[in-house]
Protein backbone atom coordinates (compact mmCIF):
# COMPACT_ATOMS: atom_id res chain seq x y z
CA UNK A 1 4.29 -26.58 2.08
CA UNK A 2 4.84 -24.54 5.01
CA UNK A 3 8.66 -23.40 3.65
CA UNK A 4 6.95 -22.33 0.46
CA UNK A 5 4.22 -19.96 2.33
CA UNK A 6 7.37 -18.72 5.04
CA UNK A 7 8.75 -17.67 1.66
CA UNK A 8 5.86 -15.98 0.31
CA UNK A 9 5.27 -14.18 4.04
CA UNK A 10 9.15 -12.91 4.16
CA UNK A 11 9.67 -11.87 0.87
CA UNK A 12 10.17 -8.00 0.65
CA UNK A 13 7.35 -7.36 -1.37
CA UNK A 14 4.73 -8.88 0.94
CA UNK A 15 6.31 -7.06 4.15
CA UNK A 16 6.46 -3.59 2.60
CA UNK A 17 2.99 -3.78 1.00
CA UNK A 18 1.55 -4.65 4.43
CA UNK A 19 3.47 -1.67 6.28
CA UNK A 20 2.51 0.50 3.50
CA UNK A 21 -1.01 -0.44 3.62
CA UNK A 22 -0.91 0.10 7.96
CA UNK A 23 1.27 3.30 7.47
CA UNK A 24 -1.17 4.59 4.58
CA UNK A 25 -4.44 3.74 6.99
CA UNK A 26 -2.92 5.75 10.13
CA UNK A 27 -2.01 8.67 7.85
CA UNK A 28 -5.82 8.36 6.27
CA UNK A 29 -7.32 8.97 9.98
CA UNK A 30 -4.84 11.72 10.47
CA UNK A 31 -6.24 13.45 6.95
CA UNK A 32 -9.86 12.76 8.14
CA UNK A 33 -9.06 14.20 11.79
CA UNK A 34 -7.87 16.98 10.02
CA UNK A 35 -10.77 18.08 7.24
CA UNK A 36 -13.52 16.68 9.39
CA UNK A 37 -11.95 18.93 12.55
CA UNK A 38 -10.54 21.98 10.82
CA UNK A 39 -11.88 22.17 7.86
CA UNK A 40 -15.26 21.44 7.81
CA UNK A 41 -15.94 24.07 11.00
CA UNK A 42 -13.98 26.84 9.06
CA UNK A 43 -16.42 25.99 5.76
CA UNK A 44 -19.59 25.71 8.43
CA UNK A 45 -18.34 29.40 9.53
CA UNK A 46 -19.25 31.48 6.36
CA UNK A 47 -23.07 30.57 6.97
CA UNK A 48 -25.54 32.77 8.84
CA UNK A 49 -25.32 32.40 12.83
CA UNK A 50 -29.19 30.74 12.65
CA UNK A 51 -27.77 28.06 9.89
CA UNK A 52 -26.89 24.32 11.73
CA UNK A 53 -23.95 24.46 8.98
CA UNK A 54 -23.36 24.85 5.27
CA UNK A 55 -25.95 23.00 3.93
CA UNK A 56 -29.85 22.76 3.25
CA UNK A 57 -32.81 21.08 5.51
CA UNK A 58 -34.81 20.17 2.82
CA UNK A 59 -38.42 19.65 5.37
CA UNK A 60 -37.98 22.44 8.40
CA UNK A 61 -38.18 20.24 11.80
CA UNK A 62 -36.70 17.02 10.74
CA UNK A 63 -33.03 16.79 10.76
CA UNK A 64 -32.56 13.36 9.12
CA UNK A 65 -33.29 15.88 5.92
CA UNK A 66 -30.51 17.66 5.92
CA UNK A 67 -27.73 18.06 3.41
CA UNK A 68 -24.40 18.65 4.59
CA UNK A 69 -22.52 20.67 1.96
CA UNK A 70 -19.47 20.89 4.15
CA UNK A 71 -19.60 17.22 4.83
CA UNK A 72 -19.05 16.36 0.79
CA UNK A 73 -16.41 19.20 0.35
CA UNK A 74 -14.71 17.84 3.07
CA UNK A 75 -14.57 14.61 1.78
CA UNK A 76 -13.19 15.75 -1.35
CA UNK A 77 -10.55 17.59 -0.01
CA UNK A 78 -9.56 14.89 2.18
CA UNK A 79 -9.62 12.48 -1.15
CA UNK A 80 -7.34 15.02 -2.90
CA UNK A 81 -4.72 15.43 -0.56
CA UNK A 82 -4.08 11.66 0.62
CA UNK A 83 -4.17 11.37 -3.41
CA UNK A 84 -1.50 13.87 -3.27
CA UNK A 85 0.67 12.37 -0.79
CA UNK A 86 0.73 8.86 -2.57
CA UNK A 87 1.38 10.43 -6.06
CA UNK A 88 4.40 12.40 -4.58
CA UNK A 89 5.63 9.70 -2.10
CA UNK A 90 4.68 6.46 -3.63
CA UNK A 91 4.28 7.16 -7.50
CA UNK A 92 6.43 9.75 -8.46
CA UNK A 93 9.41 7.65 -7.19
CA UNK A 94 8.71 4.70 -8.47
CA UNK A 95 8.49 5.99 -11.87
CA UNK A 96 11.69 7.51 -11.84
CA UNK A 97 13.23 4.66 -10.45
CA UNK A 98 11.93 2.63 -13.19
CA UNK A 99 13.08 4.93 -16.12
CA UNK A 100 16.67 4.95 -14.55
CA UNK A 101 16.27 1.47 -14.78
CA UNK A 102 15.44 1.41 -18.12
CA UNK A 103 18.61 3.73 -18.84
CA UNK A 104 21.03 1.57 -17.48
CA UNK A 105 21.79 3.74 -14.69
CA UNK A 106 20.42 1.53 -11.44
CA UNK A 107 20.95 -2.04 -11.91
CA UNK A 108 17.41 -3.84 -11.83
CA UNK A 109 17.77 -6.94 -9.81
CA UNK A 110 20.36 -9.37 -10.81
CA UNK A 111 18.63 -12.32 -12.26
CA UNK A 112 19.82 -15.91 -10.84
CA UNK A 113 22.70 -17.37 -13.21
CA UNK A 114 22.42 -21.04 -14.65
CA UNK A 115 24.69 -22.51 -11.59
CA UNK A 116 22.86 -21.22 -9.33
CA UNK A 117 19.52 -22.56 -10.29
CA UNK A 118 20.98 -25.99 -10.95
CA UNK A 119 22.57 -25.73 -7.47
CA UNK A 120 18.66 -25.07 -6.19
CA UNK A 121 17.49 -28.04 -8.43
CA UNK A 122 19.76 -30.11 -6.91
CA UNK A 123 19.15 -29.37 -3.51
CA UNK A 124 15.39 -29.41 -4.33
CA UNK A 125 15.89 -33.29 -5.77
CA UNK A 126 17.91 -33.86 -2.67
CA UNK A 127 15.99 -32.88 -0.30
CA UNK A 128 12.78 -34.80 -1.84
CA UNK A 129 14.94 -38.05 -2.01
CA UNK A 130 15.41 -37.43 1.87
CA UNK A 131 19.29 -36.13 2.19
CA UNK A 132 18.61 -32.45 4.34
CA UNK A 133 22.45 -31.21 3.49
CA UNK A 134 22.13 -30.79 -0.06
CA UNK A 135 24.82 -33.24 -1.09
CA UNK A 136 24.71 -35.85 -3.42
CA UNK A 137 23.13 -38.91 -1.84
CA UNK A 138 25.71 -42.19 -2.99
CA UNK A 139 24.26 -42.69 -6.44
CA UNK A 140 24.05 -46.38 -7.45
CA UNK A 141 26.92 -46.65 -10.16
CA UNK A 142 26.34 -50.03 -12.39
């Protein structure tokens, strides 16, 4: 049971989606430090000195009321470019990869040949009947 989940946890697939999904969560704080710190002031800076920002207090005197224009744009332009980034980075080669592998020109990966999964039956059987080296256990010959 536990060989079978050590499997699951080392196979490439599983490691590289997990540093992809850490890598693509540092470089989303990075994007947000970036629109929320540069952005957002420059787009707060074409409003009138007496304005709190680029946006509308719908009741005067209560500041839970306002709407932050610059907040939403922000967002958006954060959205776009860490859109942007995995289109280019993720996508974009992975699709080619995929159509060269559909031309014959990269070798997809090589799929296990009938002695080899007969060898992994056997050692499978083996190991179940209690013999940890793989060989053939005496068989009982009548």
């Amino acid at each position: 049971m536990f060989k079978g989940f050590q499997d699951f946890i080392l196979r490439g697939n599983v490691v590289d989606l997990a540093v992809a999904v850490v890598i693509g969560a540092a470089f989303g704080a990075i994007v947000t430090s970036f629109t929320e710190k540069m952005i957002q002031p420059l787009l707060n800076a074409i409003t009138p000195p007496t304005a709190t920002g680029l946006g509308v207090n719908i009741i005067a005197d209560k500041p839970s009321t306002y709407i932050d224009f610059a907040a939403v744009i922000t967002a958006v332009i954060n959205f776009v470019i860490v859109a942007a980034v995995v289109y280019f980075v993720i996508v974009l080669p992975l699709k080619a990869l995929k159509e060269r592998r559909k031309r014959g020109e990269e070798p997809g990966p090589a799929e296990p040949t009938d002695v080899q999964l007969l060898a992994e039956i056997r050692d499978l059987l083996a190991a179940q009947a209690g013999t940890s080296d793989g060989k053939h256990s005496p068989s009982r010959d009548t």
